[in-house]
Protein backbone atom coordinates (compact mmCIF):
# COMPACT_ATOMS: atom_id res chain seq x y z
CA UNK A 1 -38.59 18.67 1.03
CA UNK A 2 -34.79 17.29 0.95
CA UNK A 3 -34.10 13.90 2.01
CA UNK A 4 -31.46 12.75 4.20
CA UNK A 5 -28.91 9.97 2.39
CA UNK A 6 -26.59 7.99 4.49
CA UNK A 7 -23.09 6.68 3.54
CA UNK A 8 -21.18 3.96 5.10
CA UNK A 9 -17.77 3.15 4.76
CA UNK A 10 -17.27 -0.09 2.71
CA UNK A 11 -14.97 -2.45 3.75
CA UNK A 12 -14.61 -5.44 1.51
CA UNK A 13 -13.57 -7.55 4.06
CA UNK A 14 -16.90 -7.89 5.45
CA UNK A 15 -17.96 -9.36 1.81
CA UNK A 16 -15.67 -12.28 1.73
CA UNK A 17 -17.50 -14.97 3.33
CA UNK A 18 -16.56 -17.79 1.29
CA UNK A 19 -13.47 -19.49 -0.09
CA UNK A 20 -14.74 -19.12 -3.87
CA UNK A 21 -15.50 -15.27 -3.14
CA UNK A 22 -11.74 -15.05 -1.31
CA UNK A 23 -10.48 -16.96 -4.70
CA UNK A 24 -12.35 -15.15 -7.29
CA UNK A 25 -11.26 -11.67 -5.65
CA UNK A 26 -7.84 -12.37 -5.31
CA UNK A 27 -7.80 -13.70 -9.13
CA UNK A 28 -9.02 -10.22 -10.31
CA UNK A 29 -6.72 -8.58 -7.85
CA UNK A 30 -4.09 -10.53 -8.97
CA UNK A 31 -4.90 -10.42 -13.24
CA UNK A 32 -4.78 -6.36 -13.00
CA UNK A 33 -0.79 -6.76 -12.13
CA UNK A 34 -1.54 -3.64 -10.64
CA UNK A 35 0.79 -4.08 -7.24
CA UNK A 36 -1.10 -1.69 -5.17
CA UNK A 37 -4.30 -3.33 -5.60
CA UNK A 38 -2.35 -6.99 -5.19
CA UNK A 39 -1.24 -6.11 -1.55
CA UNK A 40 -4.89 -4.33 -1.02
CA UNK A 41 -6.62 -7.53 -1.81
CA UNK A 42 -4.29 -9.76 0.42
CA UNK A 43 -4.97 -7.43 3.32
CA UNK A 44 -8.76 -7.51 3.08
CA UNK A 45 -8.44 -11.26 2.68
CA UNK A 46 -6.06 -11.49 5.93
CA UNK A 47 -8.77 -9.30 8.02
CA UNK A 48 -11.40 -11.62 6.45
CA UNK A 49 -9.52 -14.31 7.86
CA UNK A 50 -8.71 -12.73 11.17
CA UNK A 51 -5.56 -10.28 10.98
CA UNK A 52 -4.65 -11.60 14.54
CA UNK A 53 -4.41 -15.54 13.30
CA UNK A 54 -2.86 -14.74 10.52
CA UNK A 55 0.05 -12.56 12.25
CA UNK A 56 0.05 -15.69 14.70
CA UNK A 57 0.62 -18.06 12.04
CA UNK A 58 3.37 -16.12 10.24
CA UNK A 59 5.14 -14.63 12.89
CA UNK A 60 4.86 -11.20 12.27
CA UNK A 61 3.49 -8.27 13.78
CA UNK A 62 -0.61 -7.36 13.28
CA UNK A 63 1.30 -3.75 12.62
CA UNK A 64 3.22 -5.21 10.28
CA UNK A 65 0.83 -6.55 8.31
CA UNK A 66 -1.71 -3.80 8.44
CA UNK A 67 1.45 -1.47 7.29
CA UNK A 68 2.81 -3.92 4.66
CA UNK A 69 -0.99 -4.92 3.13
CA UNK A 70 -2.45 -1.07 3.13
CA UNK A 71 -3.21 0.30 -0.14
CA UNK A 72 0.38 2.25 -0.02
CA UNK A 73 2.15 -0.77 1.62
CA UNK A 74 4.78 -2.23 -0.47
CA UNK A 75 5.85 -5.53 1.43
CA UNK A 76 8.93 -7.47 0.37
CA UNK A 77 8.82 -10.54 -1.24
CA UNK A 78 9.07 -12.75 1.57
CA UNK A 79 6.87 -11.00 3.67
CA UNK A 80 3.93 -11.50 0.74
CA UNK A 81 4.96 -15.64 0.15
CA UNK A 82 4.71 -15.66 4.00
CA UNK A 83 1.32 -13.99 3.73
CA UNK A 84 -0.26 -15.98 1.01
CA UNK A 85 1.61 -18.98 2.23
CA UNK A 86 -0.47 -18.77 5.28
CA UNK A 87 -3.97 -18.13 3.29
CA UNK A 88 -3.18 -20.90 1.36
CA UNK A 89 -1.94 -19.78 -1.80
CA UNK A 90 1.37 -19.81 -3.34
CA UNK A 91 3.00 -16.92 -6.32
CA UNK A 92 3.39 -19.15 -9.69
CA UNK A 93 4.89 -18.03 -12.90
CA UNK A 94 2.61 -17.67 -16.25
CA UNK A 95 4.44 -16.51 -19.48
CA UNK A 96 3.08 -13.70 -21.39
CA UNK A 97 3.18 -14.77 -25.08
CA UNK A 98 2.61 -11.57 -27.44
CA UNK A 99 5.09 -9.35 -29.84
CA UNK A 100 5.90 -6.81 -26.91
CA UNK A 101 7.28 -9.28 -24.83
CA UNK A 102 9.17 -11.47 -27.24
CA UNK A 103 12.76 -12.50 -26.43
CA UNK A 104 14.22 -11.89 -29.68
């Protein structure tokens, strides 16, 4: 007797149903520094919010952003600011104090 599993593509949008989920997601996104999975995250969190409202609100194409936020995207700067300027977030600064990164 064999039994019969089924898969099902996972698409994390469909998980982030509230603003601490959308928060907490993007912080871990955002902590690996890992740019790839940075522009991943915003683009789930843009079809979360609705990929159409969000290319209505900052003026660029839905193809755009689908291109620029896929896991091999690799927007500009001003395209992401746009981006998270629109989901409510803005890029900030935090120094990195350890030996590797010391100025002297």
């Amino acid at each position: 007797m064999s039994e019969t599993i089924t898969v099902c593509k996972w698409d994390t949008a469909e998980f982030l149903d509230t603003q601490e989920d959308i928060d907490a997601y993007l912080q871990v996104a955002f902590e690996s520094g890992d740019a790839r999975q940075i522009t991943k995250a915003l683009g789930n969190v843009a079809k979360a919010r609705g990929m159409m409202d969000i290319a209505r609100q900052t003026g660029l194409t839905r193809e755009h952003l689908y291109t620029s936020l896929s896991e091999n995207g690799n927007p500009t700067l001003q395209t992401l600011t746009v981006i998270m300027n629109t989901l409510g977030y803005q890029l900030s600064i935090t120094p990195i104090h350890n030996e590797q990164h010391a100025g002297g």
